[in-house]
Protein backbone atom coordinates (compact mmCIF):
# COMPACT_ATOMS: atom_id res chain seq x y z
CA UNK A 1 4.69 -25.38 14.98
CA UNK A 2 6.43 -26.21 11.69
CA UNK A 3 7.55 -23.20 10.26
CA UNK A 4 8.69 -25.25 6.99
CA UNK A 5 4.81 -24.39 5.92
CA UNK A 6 5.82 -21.10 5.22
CA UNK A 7 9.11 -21.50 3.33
CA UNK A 8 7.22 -20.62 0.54
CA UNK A 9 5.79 -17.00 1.38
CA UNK A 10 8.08 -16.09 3.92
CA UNK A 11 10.50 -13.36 3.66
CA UNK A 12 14.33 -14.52 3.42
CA UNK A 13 16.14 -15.69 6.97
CA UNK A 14 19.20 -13.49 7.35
CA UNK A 15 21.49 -16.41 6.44
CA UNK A 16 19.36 -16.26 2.56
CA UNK A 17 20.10 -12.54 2.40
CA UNK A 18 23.69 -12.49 1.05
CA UNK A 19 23.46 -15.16 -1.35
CA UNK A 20 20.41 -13.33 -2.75
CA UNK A 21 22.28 -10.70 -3.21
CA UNK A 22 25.13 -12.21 -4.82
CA UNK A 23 22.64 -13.44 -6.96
CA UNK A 24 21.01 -10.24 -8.16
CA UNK A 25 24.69 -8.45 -8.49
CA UNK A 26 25.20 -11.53 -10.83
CA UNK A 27 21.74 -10.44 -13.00
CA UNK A 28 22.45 -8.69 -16.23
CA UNK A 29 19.27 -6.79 -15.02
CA UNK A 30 21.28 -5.30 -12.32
CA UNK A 31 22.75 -2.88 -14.44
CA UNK A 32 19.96 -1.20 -15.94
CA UNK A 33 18.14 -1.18 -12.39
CA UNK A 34 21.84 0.70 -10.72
CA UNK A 35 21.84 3.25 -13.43
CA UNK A 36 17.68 4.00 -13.35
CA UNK A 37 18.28 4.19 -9.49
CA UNK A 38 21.58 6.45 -8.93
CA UNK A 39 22.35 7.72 -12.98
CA UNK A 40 25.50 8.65 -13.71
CA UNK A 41 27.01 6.98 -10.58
CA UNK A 42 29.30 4.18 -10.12
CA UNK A 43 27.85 1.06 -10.37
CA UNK A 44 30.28 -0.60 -8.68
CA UNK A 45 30.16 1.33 -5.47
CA UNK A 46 26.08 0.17 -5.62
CA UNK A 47 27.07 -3.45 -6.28
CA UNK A 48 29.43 -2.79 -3.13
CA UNK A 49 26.92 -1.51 -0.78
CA UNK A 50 24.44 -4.53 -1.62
CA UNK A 51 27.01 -7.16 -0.68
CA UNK A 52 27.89 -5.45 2.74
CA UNK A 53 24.33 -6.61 3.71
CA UNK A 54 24.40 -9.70 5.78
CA UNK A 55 20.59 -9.35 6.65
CA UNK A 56 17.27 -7.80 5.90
CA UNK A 57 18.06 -5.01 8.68
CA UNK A 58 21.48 -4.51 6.36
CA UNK A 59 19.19 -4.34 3.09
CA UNK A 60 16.51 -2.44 4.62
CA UNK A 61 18.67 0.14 6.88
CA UNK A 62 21.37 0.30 4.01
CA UNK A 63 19.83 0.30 0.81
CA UNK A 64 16.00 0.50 1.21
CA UNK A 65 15.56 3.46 3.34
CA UNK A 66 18.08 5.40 0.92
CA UNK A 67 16.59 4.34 -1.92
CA UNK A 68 12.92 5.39 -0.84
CA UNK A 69 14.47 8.39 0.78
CA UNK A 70 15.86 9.59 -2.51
CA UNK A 71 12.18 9.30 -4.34
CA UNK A 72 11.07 11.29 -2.15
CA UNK A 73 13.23 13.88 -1.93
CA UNK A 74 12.84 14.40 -5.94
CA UNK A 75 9.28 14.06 -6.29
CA UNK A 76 7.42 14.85 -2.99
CA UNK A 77 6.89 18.11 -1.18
CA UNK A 78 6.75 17.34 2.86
CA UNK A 79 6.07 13.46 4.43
CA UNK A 80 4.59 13.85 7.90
CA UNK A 81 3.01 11.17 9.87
CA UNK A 82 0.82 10.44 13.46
CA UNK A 83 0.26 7.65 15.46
CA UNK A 84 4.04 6.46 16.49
CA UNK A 85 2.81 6.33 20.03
CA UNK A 86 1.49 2.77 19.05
CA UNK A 87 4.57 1.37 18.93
CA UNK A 88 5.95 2.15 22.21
CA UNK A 89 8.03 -0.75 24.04
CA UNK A 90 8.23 -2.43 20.56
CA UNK A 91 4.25 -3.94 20.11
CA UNK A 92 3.98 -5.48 17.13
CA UNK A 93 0.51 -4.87 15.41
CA UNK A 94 -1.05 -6.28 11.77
CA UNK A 95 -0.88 -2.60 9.82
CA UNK A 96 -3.95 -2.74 7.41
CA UNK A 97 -4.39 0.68 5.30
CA UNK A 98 -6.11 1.67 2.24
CA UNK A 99 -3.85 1.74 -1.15
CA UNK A 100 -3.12 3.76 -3.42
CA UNK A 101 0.43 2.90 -4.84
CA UNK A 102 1.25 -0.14 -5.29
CA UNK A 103 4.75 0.22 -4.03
CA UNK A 104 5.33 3.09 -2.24
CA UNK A 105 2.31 2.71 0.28
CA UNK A 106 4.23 0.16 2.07
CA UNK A 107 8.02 1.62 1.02
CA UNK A 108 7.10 5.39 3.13
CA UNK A 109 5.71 3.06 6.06
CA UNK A 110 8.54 1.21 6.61
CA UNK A 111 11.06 4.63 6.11
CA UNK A 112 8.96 6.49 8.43
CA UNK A 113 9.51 3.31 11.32
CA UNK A 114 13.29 2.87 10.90
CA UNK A 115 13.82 6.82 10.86
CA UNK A 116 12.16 7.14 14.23
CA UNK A 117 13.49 3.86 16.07
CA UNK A 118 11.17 1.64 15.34
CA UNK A 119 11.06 -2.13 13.93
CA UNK A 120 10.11 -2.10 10.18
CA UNK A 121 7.57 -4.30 9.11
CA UNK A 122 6.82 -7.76 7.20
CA UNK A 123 4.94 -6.39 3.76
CA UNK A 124 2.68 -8.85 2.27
CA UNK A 125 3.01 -8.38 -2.00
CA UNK A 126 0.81 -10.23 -4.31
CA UNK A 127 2.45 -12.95 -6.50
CA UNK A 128 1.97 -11.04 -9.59
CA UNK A 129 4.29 -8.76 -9.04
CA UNK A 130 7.04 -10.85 -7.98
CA UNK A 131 7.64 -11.76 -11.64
CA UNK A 132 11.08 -12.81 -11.45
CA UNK A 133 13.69 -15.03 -9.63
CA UNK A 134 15.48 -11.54 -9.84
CA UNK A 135 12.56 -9.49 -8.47
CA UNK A 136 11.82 -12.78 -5.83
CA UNK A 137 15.15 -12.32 -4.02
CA UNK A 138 15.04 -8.41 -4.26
CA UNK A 139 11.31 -8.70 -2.36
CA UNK A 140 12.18 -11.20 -0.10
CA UNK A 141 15.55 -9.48 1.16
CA UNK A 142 12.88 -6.24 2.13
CA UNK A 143 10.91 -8.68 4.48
CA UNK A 144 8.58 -9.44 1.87
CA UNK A 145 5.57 -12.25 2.16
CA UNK A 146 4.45 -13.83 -0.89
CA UNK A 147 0.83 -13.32 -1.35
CA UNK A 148 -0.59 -16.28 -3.64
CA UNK A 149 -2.96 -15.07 -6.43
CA UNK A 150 -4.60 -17.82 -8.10
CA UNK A 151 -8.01 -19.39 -9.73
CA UNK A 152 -8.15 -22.30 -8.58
CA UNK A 153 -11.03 -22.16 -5.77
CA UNK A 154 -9.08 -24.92 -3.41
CA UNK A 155 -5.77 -23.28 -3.80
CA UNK A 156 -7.53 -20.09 -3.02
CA UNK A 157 -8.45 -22.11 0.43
CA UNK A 158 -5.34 -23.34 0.64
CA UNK A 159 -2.51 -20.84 0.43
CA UNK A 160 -5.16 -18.14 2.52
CA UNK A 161 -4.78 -20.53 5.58
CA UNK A 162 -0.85 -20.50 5.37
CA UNK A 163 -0.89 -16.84 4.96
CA UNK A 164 -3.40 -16.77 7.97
CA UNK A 165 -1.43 -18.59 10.07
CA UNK A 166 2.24 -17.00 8.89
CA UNK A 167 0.48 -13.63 10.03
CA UNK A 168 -1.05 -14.77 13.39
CA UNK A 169 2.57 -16.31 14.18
CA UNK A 170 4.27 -12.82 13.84
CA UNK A 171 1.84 -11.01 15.61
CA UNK A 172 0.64 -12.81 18.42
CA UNK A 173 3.83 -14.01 19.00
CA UNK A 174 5.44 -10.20 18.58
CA UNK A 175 7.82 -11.75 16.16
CA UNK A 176 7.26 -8.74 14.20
CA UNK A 177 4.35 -6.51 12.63
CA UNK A 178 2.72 -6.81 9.40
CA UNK A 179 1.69 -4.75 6.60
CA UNK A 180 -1.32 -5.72 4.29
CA UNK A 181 -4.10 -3.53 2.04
CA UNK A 182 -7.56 -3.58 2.91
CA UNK A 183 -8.14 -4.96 -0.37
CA UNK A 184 -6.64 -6.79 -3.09
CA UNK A 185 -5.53 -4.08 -5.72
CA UNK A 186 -5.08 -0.40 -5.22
CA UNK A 187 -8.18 1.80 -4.59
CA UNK A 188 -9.30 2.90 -7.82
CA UNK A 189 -12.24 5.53 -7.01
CA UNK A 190 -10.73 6.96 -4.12
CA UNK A 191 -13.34 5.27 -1.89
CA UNK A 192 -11.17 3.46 0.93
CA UNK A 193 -13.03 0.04 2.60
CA UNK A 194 -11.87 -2.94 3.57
CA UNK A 195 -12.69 -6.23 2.06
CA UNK A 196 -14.71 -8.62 4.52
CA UNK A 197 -12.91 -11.12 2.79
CA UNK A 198 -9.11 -10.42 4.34
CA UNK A 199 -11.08 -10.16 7.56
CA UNK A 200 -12.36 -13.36 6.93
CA UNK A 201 -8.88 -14.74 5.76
CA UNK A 202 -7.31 -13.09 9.31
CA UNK A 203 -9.51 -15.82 10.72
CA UNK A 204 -9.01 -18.43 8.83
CA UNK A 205 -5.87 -19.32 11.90
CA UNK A 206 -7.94 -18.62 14.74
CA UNK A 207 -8.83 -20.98 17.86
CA UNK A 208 -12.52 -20.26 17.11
CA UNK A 209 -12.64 -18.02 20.22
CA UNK A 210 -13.60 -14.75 17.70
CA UNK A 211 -12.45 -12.01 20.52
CA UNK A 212 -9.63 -13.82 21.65
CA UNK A 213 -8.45 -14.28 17.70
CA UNK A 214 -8.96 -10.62 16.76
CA UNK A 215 -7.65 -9.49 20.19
CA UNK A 216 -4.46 -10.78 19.24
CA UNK A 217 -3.81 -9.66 16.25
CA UNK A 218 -3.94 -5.99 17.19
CA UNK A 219 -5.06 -4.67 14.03
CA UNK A 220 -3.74 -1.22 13.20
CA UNK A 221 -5.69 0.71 10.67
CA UNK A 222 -3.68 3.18 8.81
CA UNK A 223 -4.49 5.69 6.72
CA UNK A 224 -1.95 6.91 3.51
CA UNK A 225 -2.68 10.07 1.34
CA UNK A 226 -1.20 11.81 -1.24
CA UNK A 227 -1.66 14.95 -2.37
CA UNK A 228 -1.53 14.01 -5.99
CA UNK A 229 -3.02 10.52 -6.66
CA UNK A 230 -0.93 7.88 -7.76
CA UNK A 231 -1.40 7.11 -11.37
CA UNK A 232 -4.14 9.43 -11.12
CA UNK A 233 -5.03 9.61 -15.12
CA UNK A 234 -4.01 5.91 -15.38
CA UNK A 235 -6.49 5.10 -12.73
CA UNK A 236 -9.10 7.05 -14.59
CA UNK A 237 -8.87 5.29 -17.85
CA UNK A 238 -9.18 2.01 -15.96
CA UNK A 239 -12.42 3.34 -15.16
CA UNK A 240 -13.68 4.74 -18.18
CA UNK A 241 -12.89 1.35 -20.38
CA UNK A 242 -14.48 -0.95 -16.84
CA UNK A 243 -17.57 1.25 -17.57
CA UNK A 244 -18.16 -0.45 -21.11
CA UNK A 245 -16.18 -3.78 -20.97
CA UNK A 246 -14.17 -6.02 -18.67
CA UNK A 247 -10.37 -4.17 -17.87
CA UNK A 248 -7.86 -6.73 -19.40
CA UNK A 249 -4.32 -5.22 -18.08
CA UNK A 250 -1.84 -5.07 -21.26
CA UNK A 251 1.76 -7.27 -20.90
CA UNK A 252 4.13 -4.86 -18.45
CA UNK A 253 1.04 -2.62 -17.12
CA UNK A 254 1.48 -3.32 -13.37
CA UNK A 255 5.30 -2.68 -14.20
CA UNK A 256 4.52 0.76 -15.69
CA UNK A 257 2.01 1.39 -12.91
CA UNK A 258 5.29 0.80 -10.42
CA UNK A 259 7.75 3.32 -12.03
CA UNK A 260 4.72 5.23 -12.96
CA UNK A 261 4.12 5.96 -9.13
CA UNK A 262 7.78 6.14 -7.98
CA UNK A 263 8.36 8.78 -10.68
CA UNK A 264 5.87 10.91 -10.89
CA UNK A 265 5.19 14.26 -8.25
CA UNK A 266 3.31 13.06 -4.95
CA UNK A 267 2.81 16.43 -3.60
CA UNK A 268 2.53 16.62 -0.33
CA UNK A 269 1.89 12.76 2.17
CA UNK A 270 0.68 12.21 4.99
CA UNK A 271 0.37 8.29 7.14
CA UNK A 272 -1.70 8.22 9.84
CA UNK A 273 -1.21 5.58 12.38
CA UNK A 274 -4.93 5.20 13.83
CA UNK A 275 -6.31 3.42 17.35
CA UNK A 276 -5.65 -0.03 16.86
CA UNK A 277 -9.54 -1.65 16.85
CA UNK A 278 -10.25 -2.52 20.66
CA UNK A 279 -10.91 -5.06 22.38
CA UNK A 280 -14.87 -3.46 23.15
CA UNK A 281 -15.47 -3.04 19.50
CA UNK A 282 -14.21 -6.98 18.92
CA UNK A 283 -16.59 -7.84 21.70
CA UNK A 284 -19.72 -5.84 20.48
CA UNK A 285 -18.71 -7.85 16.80
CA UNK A 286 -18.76 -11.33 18.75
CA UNK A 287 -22.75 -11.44 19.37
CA UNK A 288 -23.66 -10.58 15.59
CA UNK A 289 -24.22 -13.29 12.69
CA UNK A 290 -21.19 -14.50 11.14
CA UNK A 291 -20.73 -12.30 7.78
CA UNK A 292 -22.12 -9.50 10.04
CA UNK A 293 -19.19 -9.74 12.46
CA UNK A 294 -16.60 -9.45 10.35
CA UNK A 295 -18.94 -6.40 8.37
CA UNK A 296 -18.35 -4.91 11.82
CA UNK A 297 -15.13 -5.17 12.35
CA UNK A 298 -14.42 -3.55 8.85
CA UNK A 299 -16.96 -0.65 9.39
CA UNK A 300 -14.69 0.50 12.79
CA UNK A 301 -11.47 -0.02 10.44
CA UNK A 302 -12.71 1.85 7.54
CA UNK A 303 -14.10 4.62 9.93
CA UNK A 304 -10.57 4.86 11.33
CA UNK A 305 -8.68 5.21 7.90
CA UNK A 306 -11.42 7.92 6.43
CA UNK A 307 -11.37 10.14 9.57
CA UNK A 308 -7.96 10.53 9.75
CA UNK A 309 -7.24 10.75 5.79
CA UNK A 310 -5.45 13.88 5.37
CA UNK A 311 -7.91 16.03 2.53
CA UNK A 312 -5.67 18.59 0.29
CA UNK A 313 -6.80 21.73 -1.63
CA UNK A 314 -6.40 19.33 -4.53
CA UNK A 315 -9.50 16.92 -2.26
CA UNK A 316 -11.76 19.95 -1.67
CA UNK A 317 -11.30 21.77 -5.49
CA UNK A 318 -11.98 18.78 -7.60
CA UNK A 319 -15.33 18.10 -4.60
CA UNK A 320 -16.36 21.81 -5.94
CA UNK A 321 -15.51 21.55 -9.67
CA UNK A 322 -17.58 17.75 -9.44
CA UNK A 323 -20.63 19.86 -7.96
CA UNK A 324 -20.65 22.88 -9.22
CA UNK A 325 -20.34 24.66 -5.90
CA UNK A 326 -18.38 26.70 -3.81
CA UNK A 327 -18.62 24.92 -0.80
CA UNK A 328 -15.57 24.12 0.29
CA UNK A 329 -13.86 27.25 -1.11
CA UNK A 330 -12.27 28.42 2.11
CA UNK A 331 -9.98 25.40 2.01
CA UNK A 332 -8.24 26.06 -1.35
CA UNK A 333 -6.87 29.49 -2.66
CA UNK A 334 -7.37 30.57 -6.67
CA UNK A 335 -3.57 30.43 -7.44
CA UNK A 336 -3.94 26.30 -6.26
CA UNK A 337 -7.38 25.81 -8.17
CA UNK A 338 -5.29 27.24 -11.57
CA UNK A 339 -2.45 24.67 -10.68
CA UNK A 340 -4.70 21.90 -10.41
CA UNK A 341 -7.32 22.49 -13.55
CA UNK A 342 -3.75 23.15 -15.54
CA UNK A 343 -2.76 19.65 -13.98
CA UNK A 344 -5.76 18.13 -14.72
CA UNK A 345 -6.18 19.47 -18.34
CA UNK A 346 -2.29 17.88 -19.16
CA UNK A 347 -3.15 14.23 -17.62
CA UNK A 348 -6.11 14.57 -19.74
CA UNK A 349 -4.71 15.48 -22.83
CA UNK A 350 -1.95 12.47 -22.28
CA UNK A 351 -4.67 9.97 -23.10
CA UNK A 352 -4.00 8.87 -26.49
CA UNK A 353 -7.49 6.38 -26.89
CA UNK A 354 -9.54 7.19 -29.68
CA UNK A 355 -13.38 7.75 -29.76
CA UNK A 356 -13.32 8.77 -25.91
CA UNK A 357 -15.59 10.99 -24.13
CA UNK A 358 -13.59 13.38 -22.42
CA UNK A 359 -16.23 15.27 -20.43
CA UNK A 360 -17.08 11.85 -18.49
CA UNK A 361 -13.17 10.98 -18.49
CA UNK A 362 -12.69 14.47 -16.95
CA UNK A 363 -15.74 13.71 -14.06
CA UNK A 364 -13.74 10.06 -13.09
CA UNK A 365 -10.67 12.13 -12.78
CA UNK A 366 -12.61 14.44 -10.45
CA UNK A 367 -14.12 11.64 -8.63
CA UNK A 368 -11.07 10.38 -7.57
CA UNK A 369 -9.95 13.50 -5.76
CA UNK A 370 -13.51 14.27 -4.50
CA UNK A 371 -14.53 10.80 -3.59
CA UNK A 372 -12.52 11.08 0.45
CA UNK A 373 -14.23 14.69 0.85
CA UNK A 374 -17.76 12.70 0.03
CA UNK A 375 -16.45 9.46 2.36
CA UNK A 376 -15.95 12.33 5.34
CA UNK A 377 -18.84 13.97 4.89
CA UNK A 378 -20.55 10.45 5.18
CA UNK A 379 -18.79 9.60 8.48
């Protein structure tokens, strides 16, 4: 195979890591990131770590898993996690879970893998977010592939196949694992399920042999949840304003979305590593119609990911405040309900739009948290 097809999306080779490097220490950007990152430190002893790293396993090991480390040590409770048994005697697998931060989904995966001996992944990050030659060699140093957004129907076509095939390479091959959302863009609603569409891209590489293709690609649904929602109050606005007009994101959103995420309190997270889809449930998906196979295949992912999404008081209160009901009042005590309705009424009251209708902004905000106690219930 030509691997100069994928010179585009690919994540740096070690020997592109250090001049990367030397390239961002070099940014006048580097500065400002150095000081948001360790404040009050030494910048020099940062710019000194960064060029010690000869390689991605240098950038991730060295500078990545501190980094993400540190976040979460000032705005998270307790990380736990399930599922490492997959990964015994190194098997690669394609990781697909739901999303709900645009950064640190991926970020806690890959820090949960290297702290317990295991290979990190390859993280596929869509285009718009790589916004920057400065922000390109940062993203492609943490084994990074370049997910092309664009318009342009044949492009679309066109750049899907090359991702396709970059994917099946790693897997198949047990090159190395790969991380992608279910869906293009974070889950708004709280409602986790993947789009037929990247199932549909997944084959876009195959041999035409549907088990064999799927077989291979030992697809790994995962399942991410925070205790408090990412952006939760940014999500709901989204919402609100998609309810009456199209959602045009303002210059620097997804940027503010980023930090937005990293910064604020995450509560308590848990990843769930579920039963990679088997080889049975890729047969029974073989004999159906075409869009209907690949429905299949994302009904036994999406089962996966909302079974074994951990639900927090926060989950069951907002369920019972959205219902007017008591039903789940065993699972939450009246100290948390006060913390969370005193949460809830400050996100609220951030929202500076004028003319809104809080009582219906209040029951998206709800929905959010209630919406995986309604998606288990459904199971």
């Amino acid at each position: 195979m030509d691997l100069t097809k994928f010179d585009d999306i690919r994540p740096y080779n070690d020997s592109e890591v250090h001049p990367a490097l030397e390239r961002i220490v070099a940014n006048p950007l580097f500065s400002n990131v150095a000081q948001y990152l360790f404040p009050g430190q030494d910048e020099n002893m940062f710019r000194q770590l960064l060029l010690s790293c000869n390689s991605k396993e240098d950038f991730q090991v060295k500078v990545m898993s501190q980094i993400v480390a540190k976040i979460l040590q000032g705005t998270a409770k307790e990380l736990t996690f399930s599922g490492l048994e997959h990964f015994k005697g190194g098997k690669k697998h394609l990781i697909v879970s739901n999303h709900r931060d645009i950064v640190l989904d991926s970020a806690i995966i890959q820090l949960i893998l290297h702290q317990h001996g295991v290979e990190t992944t390859e993280i596929a990050v869509g285009d718009n977010l790589i916004t920057s030659s400065f922000i390109e060699d940062i993203t492609r140093s943490n084994k990074m592939i370049k997910v092309i957004r664009s318009s342009n129907p044949r492009e679309v076509y066109t750049t899907s196949k090359v991702l396709s095939e970059y994917i099946r390479y790693n897997v198949a091959n047990q090159k190395s694992s790969v991380w992608i959302a279910q869906r293009n863009g974070r889950t708004k609603d709280g409602i986790d399920v993947t789009e037929q569409g990247l199932l549909k891209m997944f084959d876009m590489s195959g041999s035409g042999d549907f088990v064999k293709d799927f077989a291979e690609l030992s697809i790994l649904p995962t399942s991410i949840s925070y205790e408090f929602e990412p952006c939760d109050i940014q999500k709901s606005v989204e919402m609100y304003v998609s309810r009456r007009q199209k959602y045009v994101k303002a210059e620097g959103e997804d940027l503010k979305s980023i930090l937005t995420g990293i910064m604020q309190p995450k509560g308590n997270i848990h990843i769930a590593f579920n039963e990679p889809v088997s080889i049975e449930e890729i047969q029974e998906a073989s004999q159906l119609d075409k869009n209907e196979k690949f429905k299949a295949i994302c009904t036994a992912m999406d089962r996966r990911i909302v079974a074994e999404y951990k639900l927090w008081g926060n989950n069951y209160i907002a369920y019972d405040m959205l219902n007017a009901t008591n039903e789940y009042a065993s699972m939450y005590t009246a100290e948390q309900k006060a913390a969370f309705e005193g949460y809830m009424a400050a996100q609220l009251a951030s929202v500076k739009l004028s003319d809104i209708d809080m009582v219906e902004l209040k029951e998206i905000f709800l929905s959010i948290y209630a919406n995986p106690v309604v998606g288990k219930k459904n199971l």
